[in-house]
N, C-alpha and C. Protein backbone atom coordinates (compact mmCIF):
# COMPACT_ATOMS: atom_id res chain seq x y z
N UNK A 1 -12.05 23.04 -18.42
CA UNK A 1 -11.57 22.26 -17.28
C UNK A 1 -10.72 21.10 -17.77
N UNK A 2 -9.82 20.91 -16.91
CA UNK A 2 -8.93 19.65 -17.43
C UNK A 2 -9.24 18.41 -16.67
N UNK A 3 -9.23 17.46 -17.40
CA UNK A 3 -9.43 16.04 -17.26
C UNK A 3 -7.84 15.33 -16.56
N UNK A 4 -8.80 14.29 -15.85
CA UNK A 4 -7.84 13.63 -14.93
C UNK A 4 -6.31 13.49 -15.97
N UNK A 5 -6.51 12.60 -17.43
CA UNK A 5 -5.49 12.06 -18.04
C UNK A 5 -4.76 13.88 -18.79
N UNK A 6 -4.87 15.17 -18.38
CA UNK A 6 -4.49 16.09 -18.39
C UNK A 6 -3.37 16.23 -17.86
N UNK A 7 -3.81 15.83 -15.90
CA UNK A 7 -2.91 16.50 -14.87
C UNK A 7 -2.56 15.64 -14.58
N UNK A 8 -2.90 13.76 -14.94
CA UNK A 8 -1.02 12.95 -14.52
C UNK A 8 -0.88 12.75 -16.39
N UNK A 9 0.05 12.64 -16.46
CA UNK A 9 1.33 12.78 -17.44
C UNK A 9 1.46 11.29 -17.50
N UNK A 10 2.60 10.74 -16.47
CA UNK A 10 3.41 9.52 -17.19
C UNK A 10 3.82 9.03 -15.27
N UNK A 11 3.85 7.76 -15.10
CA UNK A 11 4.17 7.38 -13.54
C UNK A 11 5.67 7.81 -14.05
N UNK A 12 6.29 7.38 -12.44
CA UNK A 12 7.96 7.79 -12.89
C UNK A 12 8.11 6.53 -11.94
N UNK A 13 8.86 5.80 -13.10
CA UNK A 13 9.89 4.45 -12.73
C UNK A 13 11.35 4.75 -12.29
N UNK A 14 11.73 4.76 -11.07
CA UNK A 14 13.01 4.83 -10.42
C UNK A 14 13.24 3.64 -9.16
N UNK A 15 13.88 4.04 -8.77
CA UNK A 15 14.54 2.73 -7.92
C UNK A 15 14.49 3.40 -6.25
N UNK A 16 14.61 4.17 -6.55
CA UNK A 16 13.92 5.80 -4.85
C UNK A 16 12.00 5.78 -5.34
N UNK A 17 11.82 5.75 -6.55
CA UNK A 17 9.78 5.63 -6.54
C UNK A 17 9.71 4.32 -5.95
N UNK A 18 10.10 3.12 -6.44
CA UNK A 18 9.52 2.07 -6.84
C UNK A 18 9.85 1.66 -5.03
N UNK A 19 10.87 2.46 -4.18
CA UNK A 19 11.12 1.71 -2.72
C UNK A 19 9.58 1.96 -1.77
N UNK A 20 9.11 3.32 -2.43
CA UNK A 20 7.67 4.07 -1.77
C UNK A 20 6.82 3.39 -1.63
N UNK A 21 6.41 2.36 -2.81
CA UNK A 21 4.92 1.61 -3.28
C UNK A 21 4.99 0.73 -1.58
N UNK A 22 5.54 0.31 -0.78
CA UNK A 22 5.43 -0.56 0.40
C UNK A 22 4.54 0.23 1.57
N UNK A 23 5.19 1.86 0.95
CA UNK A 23 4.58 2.59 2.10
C UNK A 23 3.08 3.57 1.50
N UNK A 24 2.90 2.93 0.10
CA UNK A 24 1.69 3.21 -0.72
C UNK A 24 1.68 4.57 -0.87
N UNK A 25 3.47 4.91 -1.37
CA UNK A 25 3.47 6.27 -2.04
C UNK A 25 3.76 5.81 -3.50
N UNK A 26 2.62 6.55 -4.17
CA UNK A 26 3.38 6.61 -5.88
C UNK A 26 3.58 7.88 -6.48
N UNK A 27 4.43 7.84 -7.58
CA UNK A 27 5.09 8.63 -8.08
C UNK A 27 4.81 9.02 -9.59
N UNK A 28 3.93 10.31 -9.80
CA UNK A 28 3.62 10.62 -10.88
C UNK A 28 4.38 11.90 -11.35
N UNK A 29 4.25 12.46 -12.45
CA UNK A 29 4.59 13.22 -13.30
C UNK A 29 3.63 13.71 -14.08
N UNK A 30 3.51 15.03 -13.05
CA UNK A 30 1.70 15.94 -13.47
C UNK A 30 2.08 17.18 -14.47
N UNK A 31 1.00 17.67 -14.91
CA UNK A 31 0.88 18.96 -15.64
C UNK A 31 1.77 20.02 -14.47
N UNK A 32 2.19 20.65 -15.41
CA UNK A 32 2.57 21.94 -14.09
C UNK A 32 1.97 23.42 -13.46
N UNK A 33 0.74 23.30 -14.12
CA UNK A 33 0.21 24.13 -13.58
C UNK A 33 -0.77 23.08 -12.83
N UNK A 34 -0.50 22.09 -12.60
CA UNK A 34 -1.59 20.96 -11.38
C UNK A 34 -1.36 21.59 -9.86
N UNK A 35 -2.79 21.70 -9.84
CA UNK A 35 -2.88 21.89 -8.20
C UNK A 35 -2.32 20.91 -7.05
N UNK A 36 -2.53 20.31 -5.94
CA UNK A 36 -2.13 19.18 -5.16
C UNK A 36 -4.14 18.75 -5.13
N UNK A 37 -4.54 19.45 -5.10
CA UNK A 37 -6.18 19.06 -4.97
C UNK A 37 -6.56 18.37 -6.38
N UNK A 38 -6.37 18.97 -7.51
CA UNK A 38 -6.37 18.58 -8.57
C UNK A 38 -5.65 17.08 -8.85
N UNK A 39 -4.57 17.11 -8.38
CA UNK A 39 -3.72 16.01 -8.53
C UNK A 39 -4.22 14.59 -7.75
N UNK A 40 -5.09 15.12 -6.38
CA UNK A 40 -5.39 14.17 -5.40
C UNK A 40 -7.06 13.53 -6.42
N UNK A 41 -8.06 14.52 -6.90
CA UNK A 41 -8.84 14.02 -7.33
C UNK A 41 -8.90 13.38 -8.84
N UNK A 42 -7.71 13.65 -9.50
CA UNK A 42 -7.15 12.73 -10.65
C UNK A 42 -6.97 11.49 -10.54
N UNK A 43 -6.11 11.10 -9.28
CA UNK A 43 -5.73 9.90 -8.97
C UNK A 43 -6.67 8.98 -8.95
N UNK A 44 -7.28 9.44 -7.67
CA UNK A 44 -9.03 9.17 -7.49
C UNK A 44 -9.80 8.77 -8.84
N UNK A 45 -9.83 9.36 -9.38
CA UNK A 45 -10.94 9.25 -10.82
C UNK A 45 -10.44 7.90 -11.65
N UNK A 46 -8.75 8.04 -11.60
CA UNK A 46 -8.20 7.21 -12.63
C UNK A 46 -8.34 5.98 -12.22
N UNK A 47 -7.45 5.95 -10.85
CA UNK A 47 -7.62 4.41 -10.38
C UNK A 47 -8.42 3.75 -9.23
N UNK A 48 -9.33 4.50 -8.79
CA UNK A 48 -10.73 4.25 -8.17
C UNK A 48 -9.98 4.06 -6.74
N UNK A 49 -9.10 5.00 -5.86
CA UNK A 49 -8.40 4.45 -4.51
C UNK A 49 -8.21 6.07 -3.93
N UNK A 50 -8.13 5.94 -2.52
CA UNK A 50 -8.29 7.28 -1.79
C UNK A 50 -7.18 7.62 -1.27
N UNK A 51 -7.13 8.68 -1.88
CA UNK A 51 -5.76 9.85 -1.69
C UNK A 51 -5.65 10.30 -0.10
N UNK A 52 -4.77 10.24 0.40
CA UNK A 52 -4.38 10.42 2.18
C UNK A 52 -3.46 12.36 1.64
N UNK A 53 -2.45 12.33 1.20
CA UNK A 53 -1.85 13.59 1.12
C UNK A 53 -0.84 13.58 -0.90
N UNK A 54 -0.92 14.43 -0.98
CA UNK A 54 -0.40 15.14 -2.23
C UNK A 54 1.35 15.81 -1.77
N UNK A 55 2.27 15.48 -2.27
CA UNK A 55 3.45 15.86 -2.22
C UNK A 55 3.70 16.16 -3.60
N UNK A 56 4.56 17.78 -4.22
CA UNK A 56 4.62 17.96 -5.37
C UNK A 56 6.19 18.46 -5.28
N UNK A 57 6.66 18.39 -6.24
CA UNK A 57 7.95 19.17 -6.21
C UNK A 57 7.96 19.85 -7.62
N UNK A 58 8.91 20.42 -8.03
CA UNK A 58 9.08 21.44 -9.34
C UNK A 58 10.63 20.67 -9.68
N UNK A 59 10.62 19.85 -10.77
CA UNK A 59 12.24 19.21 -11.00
C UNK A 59 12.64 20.54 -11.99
N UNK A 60 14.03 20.79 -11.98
CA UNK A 60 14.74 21.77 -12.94
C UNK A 60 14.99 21.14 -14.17
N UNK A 61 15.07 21.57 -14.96
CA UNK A 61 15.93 21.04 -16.55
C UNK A 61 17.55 20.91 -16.20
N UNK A 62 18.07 19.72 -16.72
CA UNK A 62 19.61 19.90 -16.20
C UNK A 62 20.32 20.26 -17.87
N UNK A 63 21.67 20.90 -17.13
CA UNK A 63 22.35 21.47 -18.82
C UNK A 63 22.47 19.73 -19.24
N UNK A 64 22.56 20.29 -20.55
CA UNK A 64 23.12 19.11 -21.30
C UNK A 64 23.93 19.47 -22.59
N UNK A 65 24.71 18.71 -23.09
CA UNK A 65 25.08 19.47 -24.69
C UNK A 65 25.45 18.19 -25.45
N UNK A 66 25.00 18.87 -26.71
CA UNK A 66 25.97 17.92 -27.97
C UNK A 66 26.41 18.46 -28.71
N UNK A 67 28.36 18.00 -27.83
CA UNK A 67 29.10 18.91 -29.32
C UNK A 67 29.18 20.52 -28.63
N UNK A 68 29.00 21.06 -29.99
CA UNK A 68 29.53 22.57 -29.13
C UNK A 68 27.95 23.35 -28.78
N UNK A 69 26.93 22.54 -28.83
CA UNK A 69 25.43 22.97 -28.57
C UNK A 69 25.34 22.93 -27.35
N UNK A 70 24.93 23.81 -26.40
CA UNK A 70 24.70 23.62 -24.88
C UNK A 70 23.01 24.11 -24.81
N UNK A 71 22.48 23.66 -23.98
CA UNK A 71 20.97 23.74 -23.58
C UNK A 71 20.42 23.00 -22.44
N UNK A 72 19.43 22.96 -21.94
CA UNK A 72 18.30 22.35 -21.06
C UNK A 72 17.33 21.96 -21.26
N UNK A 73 17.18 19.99 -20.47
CA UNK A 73 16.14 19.69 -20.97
C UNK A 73 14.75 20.60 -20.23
N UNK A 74 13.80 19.78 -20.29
CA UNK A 74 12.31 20.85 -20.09
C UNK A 74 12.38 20.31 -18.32
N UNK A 75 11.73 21.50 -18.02
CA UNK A 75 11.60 21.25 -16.60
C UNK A 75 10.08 20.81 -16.08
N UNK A 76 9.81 20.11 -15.29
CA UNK A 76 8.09 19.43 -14.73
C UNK A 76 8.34 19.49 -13.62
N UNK A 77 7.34 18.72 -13.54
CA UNK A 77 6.70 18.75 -11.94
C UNK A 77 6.34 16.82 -11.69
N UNK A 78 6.45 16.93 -10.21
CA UNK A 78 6.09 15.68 -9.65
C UNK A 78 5.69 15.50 -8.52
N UNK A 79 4.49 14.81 -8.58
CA UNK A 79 3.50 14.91 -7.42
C UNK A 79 3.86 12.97 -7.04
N UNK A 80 4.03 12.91 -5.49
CA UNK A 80 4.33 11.77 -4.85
C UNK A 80 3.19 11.88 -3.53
N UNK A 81 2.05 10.85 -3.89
CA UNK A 81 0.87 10.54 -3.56
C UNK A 81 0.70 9.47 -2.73
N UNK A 82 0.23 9.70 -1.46
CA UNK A 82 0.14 8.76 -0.69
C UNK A 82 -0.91 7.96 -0.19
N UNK A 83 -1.09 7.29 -0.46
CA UNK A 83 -3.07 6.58 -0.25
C UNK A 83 -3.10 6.18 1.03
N UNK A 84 -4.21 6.33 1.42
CA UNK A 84 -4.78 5.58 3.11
C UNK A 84 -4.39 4.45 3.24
N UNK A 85 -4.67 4.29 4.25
CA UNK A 85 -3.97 2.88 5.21
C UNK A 85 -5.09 1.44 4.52
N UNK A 86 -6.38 2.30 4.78
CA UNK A 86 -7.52 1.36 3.94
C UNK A 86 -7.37 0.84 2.34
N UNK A 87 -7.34 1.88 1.48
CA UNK A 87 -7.57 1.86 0.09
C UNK A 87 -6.42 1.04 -0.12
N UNK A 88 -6.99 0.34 -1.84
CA UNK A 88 -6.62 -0.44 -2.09
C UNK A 88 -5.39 0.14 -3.08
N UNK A 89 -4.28 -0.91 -3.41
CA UNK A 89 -3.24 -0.73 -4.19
C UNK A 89 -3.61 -0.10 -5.71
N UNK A 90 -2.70 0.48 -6.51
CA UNK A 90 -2.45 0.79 -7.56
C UNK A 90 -1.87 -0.63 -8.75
N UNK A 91 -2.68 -1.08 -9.23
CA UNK A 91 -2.72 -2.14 -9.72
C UNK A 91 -1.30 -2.28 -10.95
N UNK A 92 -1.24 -0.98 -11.31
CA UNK A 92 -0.39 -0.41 -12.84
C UNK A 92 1.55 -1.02 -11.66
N UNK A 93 1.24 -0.51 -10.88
CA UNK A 93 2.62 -0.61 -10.11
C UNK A 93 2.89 -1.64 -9.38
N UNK A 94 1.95 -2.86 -9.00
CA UNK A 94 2.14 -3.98 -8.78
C UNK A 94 2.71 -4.68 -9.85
N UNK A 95 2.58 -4.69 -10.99
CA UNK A 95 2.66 -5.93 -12.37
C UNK A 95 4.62 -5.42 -12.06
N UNK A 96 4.54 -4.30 -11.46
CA UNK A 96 6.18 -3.95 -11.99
C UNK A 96 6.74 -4.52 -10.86
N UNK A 97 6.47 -4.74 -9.48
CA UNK A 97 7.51 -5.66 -8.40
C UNK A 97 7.58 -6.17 -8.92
């Protein structure tokens, strides 16, 4: 079985994530074989606050090249998590307003 620090990865710092946190959506970067259930009770475990709905998407690898090398970076996944109206903030994403 996989452990919470398995199925989130790394938050994702953007300027479209960071507008969400008002409406107490955050923005992670999960395993890709993560469920949305999986993902909702990770959150939960990690930062002790209650998950309302699980949004995931599948990002593509975009081409890239150097030189006469052409390839793609790796492709993931990202789950954008929305907590109840009650529960309390994500503490990791406050220090960053």
């Amino acid at each position: 079985m996989k452990t919470a620090q398995d199925i989130i990865i790394a938050p994702v710092i953007t300027e479209k994530s960071m507008s969400g946190i008002a409406d107490k959506k955050y923005t992670f970067k999960v395993a890709k074989d993560a469920s949305k259930y999986e993902i909702a009770d990770a959150v939960e475990e990690l930062f002790k606050v209650d998950v309302a709905k699980v949004n995931t998407v599948n990002v593509r690898g975009k081409a890239r090249r150097m030189g006469r090398y052409e390839g793609y970076t790796s492709s993931w996944k990202k789950a954008i998590v929305t907590l109840k109206a009650d529960s309390k903030s994500i503490e990791f994403f406050d220090g960053l307003m």
